[in-house]
Protein backbone atom coordinates (compact mmCIF):
# COMPACT_ATOMS: atom_id res chain seq x y z
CA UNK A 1 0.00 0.00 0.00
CA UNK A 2 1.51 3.11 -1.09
CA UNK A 3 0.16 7.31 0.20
CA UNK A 4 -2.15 8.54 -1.41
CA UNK A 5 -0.08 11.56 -1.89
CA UNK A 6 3.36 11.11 -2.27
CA UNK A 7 3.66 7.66 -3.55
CA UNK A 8 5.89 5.84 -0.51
CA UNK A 9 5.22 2.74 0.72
CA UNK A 10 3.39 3.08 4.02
CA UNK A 11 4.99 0.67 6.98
CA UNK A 12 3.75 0.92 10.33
CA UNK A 13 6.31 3.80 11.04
CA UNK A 14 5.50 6.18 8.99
CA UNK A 15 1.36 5.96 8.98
CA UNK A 16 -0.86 7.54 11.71
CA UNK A 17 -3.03 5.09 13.59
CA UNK A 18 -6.08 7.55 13.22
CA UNK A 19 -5.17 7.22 9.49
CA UNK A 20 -4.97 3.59 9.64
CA UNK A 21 -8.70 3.76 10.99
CA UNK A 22 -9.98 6.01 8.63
CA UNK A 23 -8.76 4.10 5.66
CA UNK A 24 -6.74 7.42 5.03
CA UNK A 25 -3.75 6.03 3.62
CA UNK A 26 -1.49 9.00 3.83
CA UNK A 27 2.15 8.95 5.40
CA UNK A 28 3.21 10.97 7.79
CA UNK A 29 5.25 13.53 6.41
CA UNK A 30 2.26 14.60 3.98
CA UNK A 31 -0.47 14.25 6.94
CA UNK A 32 2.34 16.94 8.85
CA UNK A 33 1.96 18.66 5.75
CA UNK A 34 -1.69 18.82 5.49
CA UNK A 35 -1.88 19.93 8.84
CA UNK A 36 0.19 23.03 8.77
CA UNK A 37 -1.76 23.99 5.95
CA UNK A 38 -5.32 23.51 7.20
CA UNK A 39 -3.92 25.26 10.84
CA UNK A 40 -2.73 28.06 8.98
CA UNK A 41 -5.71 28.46 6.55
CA UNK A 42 -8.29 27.65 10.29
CA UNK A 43 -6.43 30.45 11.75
CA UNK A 44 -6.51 32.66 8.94
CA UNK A 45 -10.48 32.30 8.68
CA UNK A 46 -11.26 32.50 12.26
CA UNK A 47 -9.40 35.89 12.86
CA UNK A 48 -11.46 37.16 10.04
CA UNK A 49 -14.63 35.75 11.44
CA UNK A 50 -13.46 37.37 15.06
CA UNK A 51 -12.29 40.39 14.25
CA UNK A 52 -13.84 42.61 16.66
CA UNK A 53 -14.20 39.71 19.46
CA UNK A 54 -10.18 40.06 19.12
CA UNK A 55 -9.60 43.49 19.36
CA UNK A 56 -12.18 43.79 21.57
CA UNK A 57 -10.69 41.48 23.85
CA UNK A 58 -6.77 42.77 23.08
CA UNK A 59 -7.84 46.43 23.93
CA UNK A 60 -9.33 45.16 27.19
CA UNK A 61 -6.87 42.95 28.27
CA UNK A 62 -4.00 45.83 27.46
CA UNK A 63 -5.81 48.00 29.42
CA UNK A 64 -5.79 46.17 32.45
CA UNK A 65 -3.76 47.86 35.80
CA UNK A 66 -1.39 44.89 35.58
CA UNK A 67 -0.48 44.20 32.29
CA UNK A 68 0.35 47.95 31.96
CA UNK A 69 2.40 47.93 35.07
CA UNK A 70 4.29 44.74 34.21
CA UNK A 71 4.99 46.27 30.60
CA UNK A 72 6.28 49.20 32.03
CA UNK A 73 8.53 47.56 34.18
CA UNK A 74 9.52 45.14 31.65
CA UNK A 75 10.51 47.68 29.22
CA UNK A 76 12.48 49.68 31.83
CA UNK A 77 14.70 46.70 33.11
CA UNK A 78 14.93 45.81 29.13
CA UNK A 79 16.60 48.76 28.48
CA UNK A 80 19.17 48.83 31.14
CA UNK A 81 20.11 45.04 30.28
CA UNK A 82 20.09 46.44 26.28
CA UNK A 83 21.16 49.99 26.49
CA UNK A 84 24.20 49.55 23.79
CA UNK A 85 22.02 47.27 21.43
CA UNK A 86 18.97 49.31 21.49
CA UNK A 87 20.89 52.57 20.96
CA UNK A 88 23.04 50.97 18.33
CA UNK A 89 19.79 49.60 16.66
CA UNK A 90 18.61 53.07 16.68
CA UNK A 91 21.81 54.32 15.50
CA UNK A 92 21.41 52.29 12.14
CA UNK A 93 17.74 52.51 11.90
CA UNK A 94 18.49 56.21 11.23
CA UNK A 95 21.17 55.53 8.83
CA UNK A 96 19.17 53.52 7.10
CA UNK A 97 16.67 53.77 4.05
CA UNK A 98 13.31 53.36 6.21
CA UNK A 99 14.81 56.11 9.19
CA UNK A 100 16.51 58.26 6.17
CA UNK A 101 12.65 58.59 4.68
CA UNK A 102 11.11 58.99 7.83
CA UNK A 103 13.39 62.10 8.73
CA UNK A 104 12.81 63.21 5.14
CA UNK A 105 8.54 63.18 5.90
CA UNK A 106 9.20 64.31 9.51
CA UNK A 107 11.30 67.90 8.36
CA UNK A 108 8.85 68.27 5.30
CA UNK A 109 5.60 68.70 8.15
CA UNK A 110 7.98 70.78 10.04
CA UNK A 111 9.17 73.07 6.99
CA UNK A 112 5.74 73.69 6.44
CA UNK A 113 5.55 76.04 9.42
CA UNK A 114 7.77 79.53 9.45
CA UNK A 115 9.79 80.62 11.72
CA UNK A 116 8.86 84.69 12.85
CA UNK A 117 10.24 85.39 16.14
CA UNK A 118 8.00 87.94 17.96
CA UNK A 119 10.29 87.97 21.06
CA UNK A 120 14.04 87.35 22.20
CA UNK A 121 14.61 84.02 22.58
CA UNK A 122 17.99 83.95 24.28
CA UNK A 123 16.60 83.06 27.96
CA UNK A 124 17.02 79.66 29.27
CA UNK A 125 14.23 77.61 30.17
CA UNK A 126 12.09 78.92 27.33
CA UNK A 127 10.71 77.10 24.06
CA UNK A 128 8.75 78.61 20.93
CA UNK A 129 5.17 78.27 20.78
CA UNK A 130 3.55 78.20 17.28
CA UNK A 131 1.00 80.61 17.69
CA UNK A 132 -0.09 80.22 13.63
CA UNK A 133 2.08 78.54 11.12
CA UNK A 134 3.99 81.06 11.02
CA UNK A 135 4.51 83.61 14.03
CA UNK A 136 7.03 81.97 16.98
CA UNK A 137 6.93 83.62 20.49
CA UNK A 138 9.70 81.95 23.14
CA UNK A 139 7.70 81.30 26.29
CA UNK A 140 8.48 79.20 29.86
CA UNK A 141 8.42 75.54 29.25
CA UNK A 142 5.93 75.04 32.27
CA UNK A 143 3.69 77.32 30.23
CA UNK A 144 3.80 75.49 26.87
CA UNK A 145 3.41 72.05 27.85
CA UNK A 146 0.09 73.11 30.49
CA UNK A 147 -2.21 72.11 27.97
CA UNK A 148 -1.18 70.01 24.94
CA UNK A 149 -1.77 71.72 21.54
CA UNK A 150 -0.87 70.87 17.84
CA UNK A 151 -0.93 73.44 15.71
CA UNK A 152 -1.03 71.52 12.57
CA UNK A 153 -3.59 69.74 13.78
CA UNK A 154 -5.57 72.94 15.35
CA UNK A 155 -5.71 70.67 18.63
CA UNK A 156 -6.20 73.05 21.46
CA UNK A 157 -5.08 76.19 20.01
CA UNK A 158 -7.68 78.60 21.58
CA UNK A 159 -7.04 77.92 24.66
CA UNK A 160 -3.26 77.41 24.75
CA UNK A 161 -2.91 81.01 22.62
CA UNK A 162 -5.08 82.89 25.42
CA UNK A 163 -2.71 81.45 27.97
CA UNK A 164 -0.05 82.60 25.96
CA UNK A 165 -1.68 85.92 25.09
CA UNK A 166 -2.34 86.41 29.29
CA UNK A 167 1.48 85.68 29.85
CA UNK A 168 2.74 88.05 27.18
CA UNK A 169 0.69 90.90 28.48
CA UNK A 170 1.69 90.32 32.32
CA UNK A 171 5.34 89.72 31.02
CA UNK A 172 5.62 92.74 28.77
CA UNK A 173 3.41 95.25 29.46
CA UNK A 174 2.53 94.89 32.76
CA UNK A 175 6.27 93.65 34.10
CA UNK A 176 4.91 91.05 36.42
């Protein structure tokens, strides 16, 4: 009796009982065969079935106290054990094609948006603020990150500009 499949002669060591009982006459190596193949393909078809049910229950699960905790943990210790590999990773991830072309995208959003000082910006501990695309005024740090803002994004603006606007006239004007 030879496999079905491949053609070799089936001996009690290379046949599956379960085969043997089915009258499946298939060896082993092409029954290990078929069985990657109809794992993969199950797998395939159930995660499109379960879509949500899975990131429904990956969202949950990610969120939990725990999990965040230990991954935060996990990460930290990580990088002491890996600081010189994950620095020299980095290192060549920027010399490379993908990190040159990322820089390229990143500094393209960025030249989009001028650069008009409005004040001096020699004093230490202060950043520029966007407050259009194109005016800059150099404020305290503690001031610009109070309320997160994206300008290209018009994420906050309103209310990060009257802060600013408050600041500038107490600052200035007012010589508080």
């Amino acid at each position: 009796m030879n496999c079905c499949v491949c053609g070799v002669e089936i001996t009690d060591n290379n046949i599956y009982p379960s085969c043997i009982k089915r009258h499946h006459y298939i060896c082993k190596l092409c029954q290990n065969k078929a069985n990657k193949k109809n794992k993969k393909r199950n797998s395939i078809l159930y995660k499109e079935r379960h879509k949500e049910d899975i990131k429904k229950y990956n969202s949950e699960y990610a969120s939990r106290p725990e999990v965040v905790s230990h991954r935060k943990e996990y990460s930290q210790q990580y990088y002491l054990n890996n600081k010189e590999l994950i620095l020299t990773r980095n290192s060549n991830w920027w010399k490379s094609s993908s990190g040159k072309e990322f820089c390229k995208k990143h500094n393209a959003v960025r030249r989009e948006m001028g650069f008009i000082p409005l004040n001096d910006c020699s004093i230490d501990g202060w950043v520029g603020h966007h407050l259009d695309l194109d005016y800059v005024i150099f404020i305290p740090e503690e001031l610009h990150t109070s309320t997160y803002h994206s300008v290209t994004k018009d994420i906050n603006m309103n209310i990060i500009n009257d802060k600013v606007y408050e600041w500038f006239v107490d600052y200035y004007f007012k010589g508080v």
